[in-house]
C-alpha atoms as a PDB file:
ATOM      1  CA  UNK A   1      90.074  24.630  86.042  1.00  0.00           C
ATOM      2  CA  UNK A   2      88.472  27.358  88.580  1.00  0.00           C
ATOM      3  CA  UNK A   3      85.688  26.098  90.591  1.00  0.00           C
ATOM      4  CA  UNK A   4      83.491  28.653  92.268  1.00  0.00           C
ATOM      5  CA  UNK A   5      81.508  28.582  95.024  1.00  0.00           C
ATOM      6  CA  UNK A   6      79.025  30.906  96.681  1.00  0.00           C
ATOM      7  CA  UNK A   7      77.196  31.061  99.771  1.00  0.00           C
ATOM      8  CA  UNK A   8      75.965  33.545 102.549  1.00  0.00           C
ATOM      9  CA  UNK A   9      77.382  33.592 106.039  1.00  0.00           C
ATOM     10  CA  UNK A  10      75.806  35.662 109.064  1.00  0.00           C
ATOM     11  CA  UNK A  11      77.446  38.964 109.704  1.00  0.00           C
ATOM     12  CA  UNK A  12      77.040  41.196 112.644  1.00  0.00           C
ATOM     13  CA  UNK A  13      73.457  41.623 114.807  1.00  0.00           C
ATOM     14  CA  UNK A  14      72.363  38.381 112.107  1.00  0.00           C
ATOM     15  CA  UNK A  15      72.424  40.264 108.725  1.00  0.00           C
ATOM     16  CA  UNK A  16      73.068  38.138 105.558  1.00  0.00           C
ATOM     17  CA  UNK A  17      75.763  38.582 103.469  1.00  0.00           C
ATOM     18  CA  UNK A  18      76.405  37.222 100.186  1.00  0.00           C
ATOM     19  CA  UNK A  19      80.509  35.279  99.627  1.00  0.00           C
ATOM     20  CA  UNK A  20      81.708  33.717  96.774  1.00  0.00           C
ATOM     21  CA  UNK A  21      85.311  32.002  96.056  1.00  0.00           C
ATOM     22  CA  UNK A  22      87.607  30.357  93.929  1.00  0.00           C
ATOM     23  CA  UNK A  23      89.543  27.201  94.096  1.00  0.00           C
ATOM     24  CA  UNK A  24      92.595  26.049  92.386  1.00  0.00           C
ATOM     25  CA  UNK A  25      92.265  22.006  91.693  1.00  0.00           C
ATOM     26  CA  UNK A  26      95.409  21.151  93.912  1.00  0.00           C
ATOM     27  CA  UNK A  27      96.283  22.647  97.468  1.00  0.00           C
ATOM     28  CA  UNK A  28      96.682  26.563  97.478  1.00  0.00           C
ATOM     29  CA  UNK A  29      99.745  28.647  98.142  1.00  0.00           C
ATOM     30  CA  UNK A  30      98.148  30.912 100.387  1.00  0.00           C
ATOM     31  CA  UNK A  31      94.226  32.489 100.651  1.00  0.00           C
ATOM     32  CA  UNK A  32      93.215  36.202  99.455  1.00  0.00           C
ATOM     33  CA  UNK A  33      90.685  37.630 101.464  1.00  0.00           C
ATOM     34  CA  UNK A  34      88.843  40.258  99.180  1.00  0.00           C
ATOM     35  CA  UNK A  35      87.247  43.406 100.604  1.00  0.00           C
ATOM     36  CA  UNK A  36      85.596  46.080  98.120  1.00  0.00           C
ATOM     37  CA  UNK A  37      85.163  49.433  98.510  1.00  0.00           C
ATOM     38  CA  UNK A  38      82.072  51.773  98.788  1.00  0.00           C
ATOM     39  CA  UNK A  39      79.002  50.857  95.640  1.00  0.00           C
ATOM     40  CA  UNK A  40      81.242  47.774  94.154  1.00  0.00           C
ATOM     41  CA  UNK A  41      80.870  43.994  95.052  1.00  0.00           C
ATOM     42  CA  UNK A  42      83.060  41.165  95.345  1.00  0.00           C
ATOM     43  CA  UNK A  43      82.241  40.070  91.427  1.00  0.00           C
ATOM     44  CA  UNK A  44      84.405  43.196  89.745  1.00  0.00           C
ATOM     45  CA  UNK A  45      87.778  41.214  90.986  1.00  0.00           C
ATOM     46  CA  UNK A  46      88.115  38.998  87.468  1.00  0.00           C
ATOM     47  CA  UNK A  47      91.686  39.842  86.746  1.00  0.00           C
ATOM     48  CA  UNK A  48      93.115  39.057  90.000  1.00  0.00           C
ATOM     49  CA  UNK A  49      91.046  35.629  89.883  1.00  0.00           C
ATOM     50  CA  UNK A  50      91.892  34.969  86.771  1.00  0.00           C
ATOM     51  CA  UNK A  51      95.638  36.008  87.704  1.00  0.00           C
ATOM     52  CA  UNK A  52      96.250  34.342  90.623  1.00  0.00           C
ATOM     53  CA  UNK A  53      94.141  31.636  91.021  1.00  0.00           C
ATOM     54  CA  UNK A  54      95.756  29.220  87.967  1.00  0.00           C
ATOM     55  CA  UNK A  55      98.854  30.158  90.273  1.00  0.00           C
ATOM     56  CA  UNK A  56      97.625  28.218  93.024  1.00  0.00           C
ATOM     57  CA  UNK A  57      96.082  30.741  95.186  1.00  0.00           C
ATOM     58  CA  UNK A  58      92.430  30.728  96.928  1.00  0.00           C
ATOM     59  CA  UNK A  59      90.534  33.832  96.605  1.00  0.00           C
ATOM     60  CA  UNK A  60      87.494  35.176  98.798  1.00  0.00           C
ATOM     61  CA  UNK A  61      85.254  37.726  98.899  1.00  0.00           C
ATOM     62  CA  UNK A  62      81.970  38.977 100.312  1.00  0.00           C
ATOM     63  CA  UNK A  63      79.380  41.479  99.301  1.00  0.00           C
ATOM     64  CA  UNK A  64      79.637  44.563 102.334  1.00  0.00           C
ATOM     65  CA  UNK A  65      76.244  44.673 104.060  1.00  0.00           C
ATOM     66  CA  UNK A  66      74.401  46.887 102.154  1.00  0.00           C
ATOM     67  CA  UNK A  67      75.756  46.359  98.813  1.00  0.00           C
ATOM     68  CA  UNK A  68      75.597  43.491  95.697  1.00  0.00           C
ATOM     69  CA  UNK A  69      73.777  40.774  96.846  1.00  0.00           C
ATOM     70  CA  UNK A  70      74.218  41.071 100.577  1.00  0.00           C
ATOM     71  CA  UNK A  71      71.303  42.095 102.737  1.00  0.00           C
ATOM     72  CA  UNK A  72      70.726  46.158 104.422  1.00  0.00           C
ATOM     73  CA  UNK A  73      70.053  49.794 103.032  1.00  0.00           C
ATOM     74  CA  UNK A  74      72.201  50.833 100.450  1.00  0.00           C
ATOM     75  CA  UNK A  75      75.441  52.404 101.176  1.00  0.00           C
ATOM     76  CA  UNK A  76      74.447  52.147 105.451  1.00  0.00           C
ATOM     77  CA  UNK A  77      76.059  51.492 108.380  1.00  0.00           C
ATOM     78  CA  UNK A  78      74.769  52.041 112.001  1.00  0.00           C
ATOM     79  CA  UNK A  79      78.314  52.292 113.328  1.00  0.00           C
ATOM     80  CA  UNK A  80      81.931  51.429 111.678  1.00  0.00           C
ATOM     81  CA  UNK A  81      81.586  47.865 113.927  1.00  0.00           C
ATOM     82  CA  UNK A  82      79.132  46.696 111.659  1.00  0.00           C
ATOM     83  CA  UNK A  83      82.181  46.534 109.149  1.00  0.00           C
ATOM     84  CA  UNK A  84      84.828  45.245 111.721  1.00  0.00           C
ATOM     85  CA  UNK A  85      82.429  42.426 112.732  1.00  0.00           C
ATOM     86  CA  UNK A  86      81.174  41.359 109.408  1.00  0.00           C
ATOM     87  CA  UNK A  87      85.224  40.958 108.382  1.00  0.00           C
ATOM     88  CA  UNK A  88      85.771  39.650 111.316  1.00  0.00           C
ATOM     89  CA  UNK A  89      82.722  36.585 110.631  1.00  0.00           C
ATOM     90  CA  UNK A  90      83.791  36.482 107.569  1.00  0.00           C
ATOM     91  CA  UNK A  91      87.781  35.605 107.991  1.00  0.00           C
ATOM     92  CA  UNK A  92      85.969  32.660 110.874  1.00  0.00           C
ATOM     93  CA  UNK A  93      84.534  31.218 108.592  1.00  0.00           C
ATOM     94  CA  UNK A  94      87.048  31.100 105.879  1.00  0.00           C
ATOM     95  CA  UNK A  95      88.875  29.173 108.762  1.00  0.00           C
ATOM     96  CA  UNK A  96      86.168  26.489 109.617  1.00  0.00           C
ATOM     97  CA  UNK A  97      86.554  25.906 105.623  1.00  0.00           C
ATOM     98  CA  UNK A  98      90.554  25.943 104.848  1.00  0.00           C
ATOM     99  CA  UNK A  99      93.395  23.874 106.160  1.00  0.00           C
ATOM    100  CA  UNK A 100      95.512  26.349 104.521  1.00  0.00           C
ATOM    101  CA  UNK A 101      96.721  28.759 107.480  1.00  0.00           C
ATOM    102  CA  UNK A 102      98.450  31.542 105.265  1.00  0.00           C
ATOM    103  CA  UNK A 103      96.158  34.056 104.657  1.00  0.00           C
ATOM    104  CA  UNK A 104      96.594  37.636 103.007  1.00  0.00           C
ATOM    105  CA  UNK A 105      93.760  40.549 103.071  1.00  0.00           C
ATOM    106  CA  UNK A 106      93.422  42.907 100.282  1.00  0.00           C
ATOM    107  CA  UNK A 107      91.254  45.652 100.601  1.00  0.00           C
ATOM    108  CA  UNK A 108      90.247  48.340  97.747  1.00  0.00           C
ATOM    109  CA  UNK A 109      89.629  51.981  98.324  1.00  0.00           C
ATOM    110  CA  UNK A 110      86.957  52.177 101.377  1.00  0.00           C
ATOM    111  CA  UNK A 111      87.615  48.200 101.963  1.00  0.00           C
ATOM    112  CA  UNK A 112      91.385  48.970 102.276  1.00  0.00           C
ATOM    113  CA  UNK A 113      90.156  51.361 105.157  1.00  0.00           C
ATOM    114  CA  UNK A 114      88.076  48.329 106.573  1.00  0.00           C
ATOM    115  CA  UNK A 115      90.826  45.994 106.413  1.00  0.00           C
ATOM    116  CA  UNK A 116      93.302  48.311 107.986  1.00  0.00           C
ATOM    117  CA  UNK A 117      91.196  49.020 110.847  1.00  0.00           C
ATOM    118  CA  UNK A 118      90.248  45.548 111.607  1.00  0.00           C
ATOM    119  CA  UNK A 119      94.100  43.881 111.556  1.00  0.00           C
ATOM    120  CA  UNK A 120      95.371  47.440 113.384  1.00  0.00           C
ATOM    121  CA  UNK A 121      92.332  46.864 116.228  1.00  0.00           C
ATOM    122  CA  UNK A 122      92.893  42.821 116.726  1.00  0.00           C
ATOM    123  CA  UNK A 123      95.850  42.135 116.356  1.00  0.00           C
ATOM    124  CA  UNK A 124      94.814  39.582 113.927  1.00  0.00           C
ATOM    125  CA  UNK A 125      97.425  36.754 112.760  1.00  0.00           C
ATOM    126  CA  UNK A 126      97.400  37.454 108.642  1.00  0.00           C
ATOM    127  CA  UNK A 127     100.687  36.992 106.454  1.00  0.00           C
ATOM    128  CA  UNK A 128      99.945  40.568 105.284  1.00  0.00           C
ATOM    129  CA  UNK A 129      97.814  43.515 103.999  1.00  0.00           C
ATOM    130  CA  UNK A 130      97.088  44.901 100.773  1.00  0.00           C
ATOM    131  CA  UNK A 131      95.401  47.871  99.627  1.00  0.00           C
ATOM    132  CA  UNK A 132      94.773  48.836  96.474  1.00  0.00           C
ATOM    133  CA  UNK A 133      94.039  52.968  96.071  1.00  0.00           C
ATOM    134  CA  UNK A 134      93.027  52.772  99.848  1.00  0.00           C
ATOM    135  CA  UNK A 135      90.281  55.677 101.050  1.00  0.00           C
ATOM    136  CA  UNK A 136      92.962  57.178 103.170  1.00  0.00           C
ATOM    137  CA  UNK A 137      92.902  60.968 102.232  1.00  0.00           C
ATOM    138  CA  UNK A 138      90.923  63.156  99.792  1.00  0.00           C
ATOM    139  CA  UNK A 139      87.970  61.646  97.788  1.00  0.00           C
ATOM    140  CA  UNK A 140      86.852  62.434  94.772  1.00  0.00           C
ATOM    141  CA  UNK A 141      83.371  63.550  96.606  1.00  0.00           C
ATOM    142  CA  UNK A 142      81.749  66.959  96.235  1.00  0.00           C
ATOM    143  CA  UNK A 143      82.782  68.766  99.903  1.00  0.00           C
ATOM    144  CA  UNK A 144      78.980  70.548  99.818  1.00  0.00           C
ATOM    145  CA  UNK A 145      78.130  66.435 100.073  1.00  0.00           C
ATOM    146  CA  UNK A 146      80.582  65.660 102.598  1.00  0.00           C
ATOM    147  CA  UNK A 147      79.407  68.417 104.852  1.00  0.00           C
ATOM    148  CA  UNK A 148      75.547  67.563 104.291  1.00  0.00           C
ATOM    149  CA  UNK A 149      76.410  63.992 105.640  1.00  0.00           C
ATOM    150  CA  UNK A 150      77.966  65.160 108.450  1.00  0.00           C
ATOM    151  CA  UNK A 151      75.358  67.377 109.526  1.00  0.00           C
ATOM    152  CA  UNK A 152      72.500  65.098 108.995  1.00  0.00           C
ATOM    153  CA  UNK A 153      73.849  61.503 110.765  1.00  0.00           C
ATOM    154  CA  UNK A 154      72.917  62.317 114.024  1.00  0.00           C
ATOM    155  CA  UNK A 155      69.417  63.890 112.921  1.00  0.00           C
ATOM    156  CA  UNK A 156      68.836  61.540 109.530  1.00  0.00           C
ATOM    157  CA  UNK A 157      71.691  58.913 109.796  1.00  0.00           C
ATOM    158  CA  UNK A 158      69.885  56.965 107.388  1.00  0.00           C
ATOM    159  CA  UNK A 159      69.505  59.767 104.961  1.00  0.00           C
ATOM    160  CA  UNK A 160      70.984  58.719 101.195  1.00  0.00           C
ATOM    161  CA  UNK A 161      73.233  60.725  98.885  1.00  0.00           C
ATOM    162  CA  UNK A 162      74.417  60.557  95.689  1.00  0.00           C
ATOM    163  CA  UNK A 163      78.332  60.035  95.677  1.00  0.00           C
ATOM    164  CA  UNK A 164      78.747  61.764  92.392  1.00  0.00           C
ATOM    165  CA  UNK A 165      81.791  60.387  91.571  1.00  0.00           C
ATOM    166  CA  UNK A 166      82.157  60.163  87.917  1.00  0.00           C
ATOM    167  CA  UNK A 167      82.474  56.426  86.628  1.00  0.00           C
ATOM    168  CA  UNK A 168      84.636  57.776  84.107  1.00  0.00           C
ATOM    169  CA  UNK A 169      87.397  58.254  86.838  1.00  0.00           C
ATOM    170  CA  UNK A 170      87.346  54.348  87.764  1.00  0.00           C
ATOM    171  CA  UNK A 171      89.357  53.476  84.572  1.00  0.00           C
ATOM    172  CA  UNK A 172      91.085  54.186  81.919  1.00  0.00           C
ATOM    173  CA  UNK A 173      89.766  51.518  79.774  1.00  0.00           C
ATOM    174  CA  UNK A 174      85.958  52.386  78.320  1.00  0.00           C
ATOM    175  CA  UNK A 175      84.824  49.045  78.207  1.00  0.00           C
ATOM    176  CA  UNK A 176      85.468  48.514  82.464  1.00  0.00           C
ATOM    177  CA  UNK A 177      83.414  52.017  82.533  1.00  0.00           C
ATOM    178  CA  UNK A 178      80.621  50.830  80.230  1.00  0.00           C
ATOM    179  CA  UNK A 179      80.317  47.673  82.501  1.00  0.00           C
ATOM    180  CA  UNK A 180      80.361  49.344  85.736  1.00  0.00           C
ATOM    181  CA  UNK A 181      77.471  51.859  84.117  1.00  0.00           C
ATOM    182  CA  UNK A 182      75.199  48.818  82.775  1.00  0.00           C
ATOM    183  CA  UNK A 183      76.505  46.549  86.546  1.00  0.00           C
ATOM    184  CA  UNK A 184      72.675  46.248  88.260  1.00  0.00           C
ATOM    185  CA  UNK A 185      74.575  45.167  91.382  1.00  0.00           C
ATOM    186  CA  UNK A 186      76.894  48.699  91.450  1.00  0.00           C
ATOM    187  CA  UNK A 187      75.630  51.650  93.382  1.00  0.00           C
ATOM    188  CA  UNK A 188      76.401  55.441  94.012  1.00  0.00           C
ATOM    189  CA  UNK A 189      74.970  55.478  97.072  1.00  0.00           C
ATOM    190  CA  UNK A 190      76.085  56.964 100.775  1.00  0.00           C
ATOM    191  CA  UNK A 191      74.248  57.583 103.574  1.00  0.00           C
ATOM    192  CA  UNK A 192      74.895  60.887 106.550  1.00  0.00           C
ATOM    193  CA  UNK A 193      76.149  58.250 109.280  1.00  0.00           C
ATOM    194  CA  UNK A 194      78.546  56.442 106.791  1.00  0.00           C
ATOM    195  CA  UNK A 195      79.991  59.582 105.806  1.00  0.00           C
ATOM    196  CA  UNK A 196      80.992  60.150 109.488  1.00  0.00           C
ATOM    197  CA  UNK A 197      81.204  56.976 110.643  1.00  0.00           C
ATOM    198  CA  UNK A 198      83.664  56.657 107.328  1.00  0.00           C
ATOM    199  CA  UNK A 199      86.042  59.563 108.151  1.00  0.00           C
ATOM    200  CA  UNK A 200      86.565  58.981 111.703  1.00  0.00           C
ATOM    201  CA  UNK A 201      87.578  55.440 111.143  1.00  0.00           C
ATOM    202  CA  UNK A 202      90.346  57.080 108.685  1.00  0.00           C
ATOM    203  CA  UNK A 203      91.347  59.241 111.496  1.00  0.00           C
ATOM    204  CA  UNK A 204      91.848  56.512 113.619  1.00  0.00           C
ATOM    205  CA  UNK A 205      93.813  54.689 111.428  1.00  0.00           C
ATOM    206  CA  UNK A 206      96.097  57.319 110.468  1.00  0.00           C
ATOM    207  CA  UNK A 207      96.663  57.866 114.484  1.00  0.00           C
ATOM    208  CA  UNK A 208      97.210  54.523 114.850  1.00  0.00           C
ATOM    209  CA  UNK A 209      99.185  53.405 112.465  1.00  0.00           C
ATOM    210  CA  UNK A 210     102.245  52.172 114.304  1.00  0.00           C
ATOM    211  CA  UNK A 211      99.659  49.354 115.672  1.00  0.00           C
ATOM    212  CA  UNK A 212     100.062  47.459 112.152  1.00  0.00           C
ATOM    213  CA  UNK A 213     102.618  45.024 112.206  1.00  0.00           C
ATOM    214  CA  UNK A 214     102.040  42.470 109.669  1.00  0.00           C
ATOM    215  CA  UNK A 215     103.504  43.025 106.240  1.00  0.00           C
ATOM    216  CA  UNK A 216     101.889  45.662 104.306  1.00  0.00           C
ATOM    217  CA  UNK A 217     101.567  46.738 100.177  1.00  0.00           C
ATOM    218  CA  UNK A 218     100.196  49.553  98.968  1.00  0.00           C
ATOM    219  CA  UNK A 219      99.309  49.443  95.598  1.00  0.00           C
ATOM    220  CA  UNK A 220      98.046  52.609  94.233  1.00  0.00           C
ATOM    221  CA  UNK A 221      97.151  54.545  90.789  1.00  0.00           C
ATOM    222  CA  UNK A 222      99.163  57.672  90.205  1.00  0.00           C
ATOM    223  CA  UNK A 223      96.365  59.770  88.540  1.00  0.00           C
ATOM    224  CA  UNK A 224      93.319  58.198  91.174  1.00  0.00           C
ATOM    225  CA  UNK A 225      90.772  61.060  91.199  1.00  0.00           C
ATOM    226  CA  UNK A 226      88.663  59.154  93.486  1.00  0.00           C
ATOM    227  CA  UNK A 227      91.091  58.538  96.115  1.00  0.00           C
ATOM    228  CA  UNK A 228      93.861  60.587  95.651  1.00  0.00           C
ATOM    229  CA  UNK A 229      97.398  59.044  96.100  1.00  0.00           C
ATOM    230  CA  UNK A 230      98.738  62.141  99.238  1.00  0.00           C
ATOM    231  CA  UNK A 231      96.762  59.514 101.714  1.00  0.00           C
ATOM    232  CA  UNK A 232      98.231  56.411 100.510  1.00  0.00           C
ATOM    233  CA  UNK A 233     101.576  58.370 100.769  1.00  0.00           C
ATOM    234  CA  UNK A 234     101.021  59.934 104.478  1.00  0.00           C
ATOM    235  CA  UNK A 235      99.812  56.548 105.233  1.00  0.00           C
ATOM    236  CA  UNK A 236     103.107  54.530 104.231  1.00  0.00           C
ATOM    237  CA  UNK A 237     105.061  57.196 106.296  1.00  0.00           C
ATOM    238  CA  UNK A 238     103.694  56.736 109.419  1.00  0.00           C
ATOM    239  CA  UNK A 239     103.869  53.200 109.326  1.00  0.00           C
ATOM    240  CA  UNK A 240     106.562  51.611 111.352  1.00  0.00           C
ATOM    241  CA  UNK A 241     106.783  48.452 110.577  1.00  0.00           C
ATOM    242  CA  UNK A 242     109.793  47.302 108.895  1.00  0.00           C
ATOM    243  CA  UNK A 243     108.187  45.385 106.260  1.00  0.00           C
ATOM    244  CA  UNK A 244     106.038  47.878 104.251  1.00  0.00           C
ATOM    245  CA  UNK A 245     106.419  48.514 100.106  1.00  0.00           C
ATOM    246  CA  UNK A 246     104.641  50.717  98.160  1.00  0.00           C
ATOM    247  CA  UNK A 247     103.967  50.789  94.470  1.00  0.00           C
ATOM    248  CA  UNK A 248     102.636  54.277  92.280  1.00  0.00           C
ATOM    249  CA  UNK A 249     101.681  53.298  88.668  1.00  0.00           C
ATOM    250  CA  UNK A 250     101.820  57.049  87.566  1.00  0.00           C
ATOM    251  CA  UNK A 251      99.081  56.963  84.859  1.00  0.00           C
ATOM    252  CA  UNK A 252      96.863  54.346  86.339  1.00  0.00           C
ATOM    253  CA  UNK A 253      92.821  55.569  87.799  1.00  0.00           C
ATOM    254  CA  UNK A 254      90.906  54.489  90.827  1.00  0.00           C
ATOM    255  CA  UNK A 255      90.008  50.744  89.452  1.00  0.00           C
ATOM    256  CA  UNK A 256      94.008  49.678  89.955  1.00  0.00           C
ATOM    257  CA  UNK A 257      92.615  46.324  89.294  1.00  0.00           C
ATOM    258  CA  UNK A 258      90.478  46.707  86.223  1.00  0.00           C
ATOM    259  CA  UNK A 259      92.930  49.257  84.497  1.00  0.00           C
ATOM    260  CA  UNK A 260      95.141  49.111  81.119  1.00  0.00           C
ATOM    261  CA  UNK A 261      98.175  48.229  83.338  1.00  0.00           C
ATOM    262  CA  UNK A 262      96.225  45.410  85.512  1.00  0.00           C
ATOM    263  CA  UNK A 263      98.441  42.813  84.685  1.00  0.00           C
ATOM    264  CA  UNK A 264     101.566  44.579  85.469  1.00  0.00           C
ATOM    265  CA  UNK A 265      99.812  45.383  89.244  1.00  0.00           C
ATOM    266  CA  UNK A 266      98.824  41.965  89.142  1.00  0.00           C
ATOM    267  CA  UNK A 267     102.824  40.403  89.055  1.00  0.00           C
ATOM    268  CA  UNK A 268     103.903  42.721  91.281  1.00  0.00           C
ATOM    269  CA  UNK A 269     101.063  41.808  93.717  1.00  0.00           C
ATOM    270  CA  UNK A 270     102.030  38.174  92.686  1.00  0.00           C
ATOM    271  CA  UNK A 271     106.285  39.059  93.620  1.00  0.00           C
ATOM    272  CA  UNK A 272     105.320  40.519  96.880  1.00  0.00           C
ATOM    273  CA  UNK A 273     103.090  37.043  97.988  1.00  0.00           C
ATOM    274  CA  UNK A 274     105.351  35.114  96.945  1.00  0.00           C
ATOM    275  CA  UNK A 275     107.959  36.684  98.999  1.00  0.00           C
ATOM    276  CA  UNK A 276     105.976  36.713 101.849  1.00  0.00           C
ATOM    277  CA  UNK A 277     104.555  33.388 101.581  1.00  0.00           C
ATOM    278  CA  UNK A 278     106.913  32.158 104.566  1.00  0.00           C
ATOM    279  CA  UNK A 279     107.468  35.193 107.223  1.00  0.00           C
ATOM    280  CA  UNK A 280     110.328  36.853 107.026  1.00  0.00           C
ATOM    281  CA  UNK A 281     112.629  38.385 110.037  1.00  0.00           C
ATOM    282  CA  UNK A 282     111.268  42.097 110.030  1.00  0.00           C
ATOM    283  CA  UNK A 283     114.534  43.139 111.266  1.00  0.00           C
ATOM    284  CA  UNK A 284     115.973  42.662 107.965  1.00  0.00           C
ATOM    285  CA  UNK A 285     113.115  43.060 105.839  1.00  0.00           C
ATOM    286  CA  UNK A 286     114.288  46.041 103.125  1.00  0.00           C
ATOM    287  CA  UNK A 287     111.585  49.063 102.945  1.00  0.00           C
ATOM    288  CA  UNK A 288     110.338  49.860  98.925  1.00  0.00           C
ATOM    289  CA  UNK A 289     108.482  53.180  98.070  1.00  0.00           C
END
């Protein structure tokens, strides 16, 4: 039996943000720490819930500050801190709560960005990362948009855009795109400092991506129109830490999670925290692509 809780917690500067998580009845393997990306919310992660938490895991997630049920402007962000520091309240009190001290992060598309940047800046002591279709090269948004952003966040940082990123590219399964369509809590929206605050944080992280060194899987759909795999695939190269695997489901969309092959993403995802439940010596820790 799942039980589920929800709750708010304070983020950064005081801002409210919405949490919810699920429990296995007896003591958990591990916690999942869920991040979403840009216009979801932490309710669109069923499958994995329903996946992993009969197998003994602990899952959380939060609603990003200005999306689903969390408090702020749609789709805004005064600086890329705000993120950091919400994450950063977030896995603190996730602590205060748990006995259990092994803890994974999985981040999807912009939250895989957000999760990278946070454990690559602190230094933070998690078993491991996880990204699913992470936000690390080309998106799937309209370059006339990109460049409008970018030229209004210092004059209009506040100013909102229209991502125009077709749901139909989230999955390949019409029902998940029907849902997503009639989801009140979804949004399309992105605002001129995001969009800068957004790509430099990338930047970073691709410059500093020899500063990871926890365990790391990259889980990412072959045919993702929305992010498109060549940043997932620059990203795992310039990683340098033994431990890193990386898995290309050639057919699979942007929603990795919520596509036709979930379940198969879902036991590999399963294999690689199980493996990685106790830490391993990352001298002789094999390297998958």
């Amino acid at each position: 039996m799942i039980q589920c809780r929800k709750g708010t917690f304070k983020g950064a500067r005081g801002i409210n943000l919405f949490y919810q998580s699920w429990h296995p009845p007896g003591e958990p393997h591990a916690i999942l720490v869920i991040v979403h990306g840009l216009g979801a919310h932490s309710g669109l992660f069923g499958n994995v819930v329903e996946y992993l938490v009969p197998r003994n895991y602990t899952i959380y997630g939060f609603d990003l500050r200005g999306h689903g049920r969390s408090s702020g402007q749609r789709g805004y962000i005064s600086s890329w801190a705000d993120f950091r520091e919400d994450l950063k309240a977030f896995l603190k009190m996730i602590e205060q709560k748990e006995l259990c001290s092994r803890r994974f992060v999985l981040g999807h598309s912009m939250g895989g960005v957000i999760a990278l940047e946070y454990l690559i800046r602190t230094r933070a002591p998690e078993r491991g990362v996880i990204t699913l279709a992470p936000a690390l090269g080309t998106v799937g948004v309209s370059p006339l948009r990109l460049n409008l952003g970018k030229i209004l966040s210092r004059l209009y940082p506040r100013f909102t855009l229209n991502t125009g990123i077709d749901l139909s590219s989230s999955s390949r399964d019409p029902e998940v795109v029907t849902a997503y369509a009639q989801d009140p809590l979804r949004h399309r929206k992105g605002t001129a400092r995001l969009v800068t605050e957004f790509f430099a944080t990338v930047d970073w992280v691709h410059l500093h991506a020899d500063g990871l060194q926890i365990p790391l899987l990259i889980l990412q759909g072959g045919a993702d129109k929305v992010t498109l795999p060549s940043g997932s695939r620059t990203f795992f190269e310039e990683v340098t830490f033994p431990d890193k695997e990386k898995r290309e489901y050639p057919q699979a969309y942007h929603e990795i999670h919520n596509d036709l092959n979930y379940q198969q993403m879902l036991a590999d995802l399963e294999d690689w925290l199980e493996r990685h439940l106790v830490p391993a010596d990352s001298n002789n820790t094999p390297i998958a692509s």
